[in-house]
Protein backbone atom coordinates (compact mmCIF):
# COMPACT_ATOMS: atom_id res chain seq x y z
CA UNK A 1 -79.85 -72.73 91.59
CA UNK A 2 -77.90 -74.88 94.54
CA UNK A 3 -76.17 -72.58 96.83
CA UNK A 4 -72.64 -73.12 96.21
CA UNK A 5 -73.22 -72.37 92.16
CA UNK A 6 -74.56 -68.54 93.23
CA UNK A 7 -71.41 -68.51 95.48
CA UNK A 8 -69.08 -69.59 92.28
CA UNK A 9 -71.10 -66.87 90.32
CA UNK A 10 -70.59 -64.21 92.72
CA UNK A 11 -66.96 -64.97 93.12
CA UNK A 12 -66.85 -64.99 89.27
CA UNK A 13 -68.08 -61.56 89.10
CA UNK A 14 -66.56 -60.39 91.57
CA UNK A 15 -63.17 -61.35 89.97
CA UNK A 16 -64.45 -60.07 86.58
CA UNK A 17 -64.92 -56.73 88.99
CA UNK A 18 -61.72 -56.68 89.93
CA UNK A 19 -59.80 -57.20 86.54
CA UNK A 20 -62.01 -54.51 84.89
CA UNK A 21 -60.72 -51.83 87.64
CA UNK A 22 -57.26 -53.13 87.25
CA UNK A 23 -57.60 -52.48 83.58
CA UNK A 24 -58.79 -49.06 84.49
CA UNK A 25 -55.18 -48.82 86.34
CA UNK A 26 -53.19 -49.80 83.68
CA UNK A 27 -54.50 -47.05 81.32
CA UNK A 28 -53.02 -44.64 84.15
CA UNK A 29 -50.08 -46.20 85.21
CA UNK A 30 -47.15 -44.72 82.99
CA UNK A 31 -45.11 -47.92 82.38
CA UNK A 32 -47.38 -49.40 80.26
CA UNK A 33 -47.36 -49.05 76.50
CA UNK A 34 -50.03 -46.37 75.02
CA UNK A 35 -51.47 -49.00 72.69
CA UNK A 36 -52.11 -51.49 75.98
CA UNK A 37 -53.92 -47.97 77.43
CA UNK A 38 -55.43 -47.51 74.51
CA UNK A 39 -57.03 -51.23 74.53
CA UNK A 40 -57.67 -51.24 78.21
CA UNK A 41 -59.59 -47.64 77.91
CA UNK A 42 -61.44 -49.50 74.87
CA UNK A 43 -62.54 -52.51 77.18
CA UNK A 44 -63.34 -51.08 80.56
CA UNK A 45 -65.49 -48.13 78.08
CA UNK A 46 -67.16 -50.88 77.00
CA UNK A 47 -67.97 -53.23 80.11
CA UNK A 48 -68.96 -49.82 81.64
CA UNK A 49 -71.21 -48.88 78.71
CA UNK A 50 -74.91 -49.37 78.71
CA UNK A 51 -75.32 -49.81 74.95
CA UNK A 52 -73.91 -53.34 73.86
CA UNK A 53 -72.91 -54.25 70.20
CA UNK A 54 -75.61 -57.00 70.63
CA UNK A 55 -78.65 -55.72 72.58
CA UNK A 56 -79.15 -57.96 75.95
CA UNK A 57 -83.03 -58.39 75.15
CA UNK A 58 -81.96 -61.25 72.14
CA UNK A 59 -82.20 -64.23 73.77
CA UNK A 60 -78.75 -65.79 74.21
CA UNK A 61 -77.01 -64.35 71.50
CA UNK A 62 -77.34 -60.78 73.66
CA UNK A 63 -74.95 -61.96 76.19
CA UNK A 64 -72.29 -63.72 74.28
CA UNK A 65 -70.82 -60.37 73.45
CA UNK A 66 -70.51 -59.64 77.25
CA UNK A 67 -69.35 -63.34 77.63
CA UNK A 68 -66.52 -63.24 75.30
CA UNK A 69 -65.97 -59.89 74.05
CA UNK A 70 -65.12 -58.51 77.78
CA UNK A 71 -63.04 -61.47 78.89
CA UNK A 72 -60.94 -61.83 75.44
CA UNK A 73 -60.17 -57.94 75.94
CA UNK A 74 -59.47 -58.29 78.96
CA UNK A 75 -57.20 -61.30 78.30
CA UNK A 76 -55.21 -59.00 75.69
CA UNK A 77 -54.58 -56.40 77.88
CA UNK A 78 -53.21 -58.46 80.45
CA UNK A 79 -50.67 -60.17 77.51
CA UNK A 80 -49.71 -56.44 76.36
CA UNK A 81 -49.20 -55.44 79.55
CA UNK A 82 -45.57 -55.55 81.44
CA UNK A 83 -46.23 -58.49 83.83
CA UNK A 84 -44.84 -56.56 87.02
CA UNK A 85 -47.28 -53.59 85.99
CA UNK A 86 -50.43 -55.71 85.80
CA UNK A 87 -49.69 -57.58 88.87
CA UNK A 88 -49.25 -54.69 90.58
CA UNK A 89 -52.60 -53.00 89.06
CA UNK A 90 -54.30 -55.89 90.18
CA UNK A 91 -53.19 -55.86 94.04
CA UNK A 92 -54.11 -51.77 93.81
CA UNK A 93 -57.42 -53.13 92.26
CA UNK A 94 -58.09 -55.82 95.11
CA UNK A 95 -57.14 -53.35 97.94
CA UNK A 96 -59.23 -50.69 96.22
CA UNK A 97 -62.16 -53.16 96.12
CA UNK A 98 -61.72 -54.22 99.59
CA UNK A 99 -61.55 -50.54 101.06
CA UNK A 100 -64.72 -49.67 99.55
CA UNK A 101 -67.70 -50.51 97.09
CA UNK A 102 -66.14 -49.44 93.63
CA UNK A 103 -69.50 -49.79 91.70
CA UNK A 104 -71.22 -47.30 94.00
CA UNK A 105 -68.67 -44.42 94.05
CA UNK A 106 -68.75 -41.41 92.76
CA UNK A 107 -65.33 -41.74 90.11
CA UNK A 108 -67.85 -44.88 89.16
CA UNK A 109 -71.00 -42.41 88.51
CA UNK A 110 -68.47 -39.91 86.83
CA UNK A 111 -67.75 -42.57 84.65
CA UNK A 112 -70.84 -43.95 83.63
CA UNK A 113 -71.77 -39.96 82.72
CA UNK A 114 -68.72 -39.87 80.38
CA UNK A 115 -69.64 -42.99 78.50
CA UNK A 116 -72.69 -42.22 77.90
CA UNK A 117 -71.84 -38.86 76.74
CA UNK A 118 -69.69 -40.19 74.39
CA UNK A 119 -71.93 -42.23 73.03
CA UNK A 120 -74.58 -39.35 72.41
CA UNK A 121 -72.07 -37.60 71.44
CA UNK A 122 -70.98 -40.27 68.88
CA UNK A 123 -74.50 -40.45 67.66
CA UNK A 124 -75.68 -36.88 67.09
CA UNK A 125 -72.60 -37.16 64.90
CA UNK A 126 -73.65 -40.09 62.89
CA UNK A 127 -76.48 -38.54 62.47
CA UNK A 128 -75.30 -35.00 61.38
CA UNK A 129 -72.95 -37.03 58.80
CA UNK A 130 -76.35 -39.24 57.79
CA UNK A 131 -78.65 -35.87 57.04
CA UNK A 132 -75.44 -33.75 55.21
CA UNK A 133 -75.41 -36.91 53.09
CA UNK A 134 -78.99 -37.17 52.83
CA UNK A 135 -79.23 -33.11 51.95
CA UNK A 136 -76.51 -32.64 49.34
């Protein structure tokens, strides 16, 4: 791959980096409307998450859902969302990313733990539900 095409690719994701935590801030930030927290919670849950919709390991089609679902949500949010609020989320996001390395502190870690408690959580129940059903 030439050069410059990593550097657009890092710069990409890096961006991508920046809008997820400033989706993260506009679930906090009280101006916004609970149904654009709601969706932003939803999204940055998901980008965070380990377990994709469409596993990674299918060839092409395991990425698309990280390639479209994640940037659609993302655009959504940022329609729902009070323009002065976002804008501002998203200077708090670049300053935050700037100050230090997001993906390697600990409210990152924390997070990762939650989601993935969630989804055990969400699992043992599917499966409680699937054996009571299976039982009676």
């Amino acid at each position: 791959m030439p050069r410059n095409a990593a550097g657009r690719w890092k710069r990409r994701a890096r961006r991508l980096k920046r809008e997820a935590y400033a989706l993260y801030l506009v679930a906090r930030d009280p101006r916004a409307p609970w149904y654009t927290k709601a969706l932003a919670i939803c999204i940055v849950g998901y980008a965070l998450s380990p377990l994709d919709l469409i596993p990674d390991f299918i060839p092409i089609v395991g990425y698309l859902d990280d390639l479209i679902f994640i940037p659609l949500g993302i655009a959504l949010v940022i329609r729902l969302t009070p323009p002065g609020v976002f804008a501002g989320c998203r200077e708090r996001a670049q300053v935050m990313m700037e100050r230090e390395n997001i993906t390697g502190s600990l409210p990152a870690r924390i997070a990762t733990v939650i989601i993935v408690t969630v989804w055990l959580l969400g699992l043992a129940l599917a499966v409680t539900l699937l054996l009571r059903a299976v039982v009676h």
